[in-house]
Structure formats: C-alpha cells, structure tokens
Protein backbone atom coordinates (compact mmCIF):
# COMPACT_ATOMS: atom_id res chain seq x y z
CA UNK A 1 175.67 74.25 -29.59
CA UNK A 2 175.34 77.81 -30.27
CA UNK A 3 177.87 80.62 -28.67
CA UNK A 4 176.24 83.37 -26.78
CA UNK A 5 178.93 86.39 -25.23
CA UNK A 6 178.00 87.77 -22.36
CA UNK A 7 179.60 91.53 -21.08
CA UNK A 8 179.93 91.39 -17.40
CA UNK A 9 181.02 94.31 -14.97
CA UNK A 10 184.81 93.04 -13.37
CA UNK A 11 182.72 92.96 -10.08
CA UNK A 12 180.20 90.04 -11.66
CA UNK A 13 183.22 88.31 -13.42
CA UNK A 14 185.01 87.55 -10.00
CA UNK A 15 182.11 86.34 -8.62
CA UNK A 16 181.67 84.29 -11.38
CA UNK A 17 184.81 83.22 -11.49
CA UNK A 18 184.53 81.92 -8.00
CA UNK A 19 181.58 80.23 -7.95
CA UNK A 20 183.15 78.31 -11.23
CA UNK A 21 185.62 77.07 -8.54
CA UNK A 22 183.84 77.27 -5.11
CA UNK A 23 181.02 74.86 -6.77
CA UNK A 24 183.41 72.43 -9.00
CA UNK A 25 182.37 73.86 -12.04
CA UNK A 26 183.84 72.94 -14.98
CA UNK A 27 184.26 76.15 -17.22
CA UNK A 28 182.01 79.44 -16.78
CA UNK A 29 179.81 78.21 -19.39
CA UNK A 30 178.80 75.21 -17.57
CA UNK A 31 178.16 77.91 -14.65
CA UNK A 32 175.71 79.61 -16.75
CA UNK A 33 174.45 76.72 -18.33
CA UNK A 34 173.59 75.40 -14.91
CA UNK A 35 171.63 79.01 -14.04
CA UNK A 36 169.50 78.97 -16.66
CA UNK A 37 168.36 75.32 -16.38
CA UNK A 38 167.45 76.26 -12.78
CA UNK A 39 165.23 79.37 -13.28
CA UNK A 40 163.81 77.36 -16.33
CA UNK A 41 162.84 74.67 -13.49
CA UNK A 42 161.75 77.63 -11.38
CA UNK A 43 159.82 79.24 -13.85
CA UNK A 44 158.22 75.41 -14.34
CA UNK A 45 157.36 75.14 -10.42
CA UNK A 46 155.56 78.41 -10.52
CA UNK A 47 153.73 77.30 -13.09
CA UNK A 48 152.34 74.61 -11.60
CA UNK A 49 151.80 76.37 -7.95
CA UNK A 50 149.81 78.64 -9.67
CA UNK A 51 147.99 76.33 -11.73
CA UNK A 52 147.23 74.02 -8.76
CA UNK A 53 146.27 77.71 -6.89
CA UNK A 54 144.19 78.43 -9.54
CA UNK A 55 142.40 74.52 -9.49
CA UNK A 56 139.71 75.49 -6.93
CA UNK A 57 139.40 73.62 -3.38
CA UNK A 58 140.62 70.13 -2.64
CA UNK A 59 140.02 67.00 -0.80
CA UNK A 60 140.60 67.55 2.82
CA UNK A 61 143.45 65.94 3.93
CA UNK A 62 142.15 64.98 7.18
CA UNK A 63 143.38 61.25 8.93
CA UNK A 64 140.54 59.42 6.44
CA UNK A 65 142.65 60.87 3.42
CA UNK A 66 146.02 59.50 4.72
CA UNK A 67 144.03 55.99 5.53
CA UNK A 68 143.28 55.73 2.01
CA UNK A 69 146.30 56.64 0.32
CA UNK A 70 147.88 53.85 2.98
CA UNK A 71 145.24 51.50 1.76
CA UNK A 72 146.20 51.88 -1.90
CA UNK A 73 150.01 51.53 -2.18
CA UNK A 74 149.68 48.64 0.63
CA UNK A 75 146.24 46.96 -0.10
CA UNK A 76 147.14 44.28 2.54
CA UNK A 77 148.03 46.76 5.62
C-alpha cells in the first residue's frame, strides 16, 4: 500500500476527526479509504443510469410483465 498526505484546513481535520469516531472508524485513513470506494461506486452507478438512459425504450412494465417474471422464477405458480 502506497502513502498519500493529504493538507487539510483545521476546520476539515475536526470534522474528520469526528466522523473517524462518530462512525467507528478505525484510523483516518480507513475514513478516506472508505470515501473514495464510495464515489468510485457512485461514479459506477452513474455509469450505468446513463448507459441504461442512453439504451433506448423498454418493455412496458405493465401487469403482463410482472406475470411473466412470476412465471419464470416459480414455473409451477
């Protein structure tokens, strides 16, 4: 693992500081560790909402649609 230093203004490095505690954090690396996975994941979801945006129309996802979703994961309903 690689060491990255981060300058913070004091006003940032309470807030860290609390969240470290408020959230059960272990250290203020894990923190930021935890931070970045998540807008990695975010920056994933948008990805994919805009992909699926950018698909074109659907199925209609009227009663029929449901029916047949029911009929596939419980052929003998």
């Amino acid at each position: 693992m690689t060491t990255m230093n981060v300058s913070l203004p004091e006003e940032l490095k309470v807030f860290v500081d609390e969240r470290v505690v408020h959230d059960g954090y272990g250290s203020t690396s894990e923190y930021v560790r935890d931070l970045i996975r998540r807008d990695r994941e975010r920056g994933h979801l948008r990805d994919l909402l805009l992909d699926g945006a950018n698909s074109g129309p659907g199925v209609v996802a009227d009663a029929a649609f449901f029916d047949a979703l029911r009929q596939r994961i419980s052929p003998e309903a």
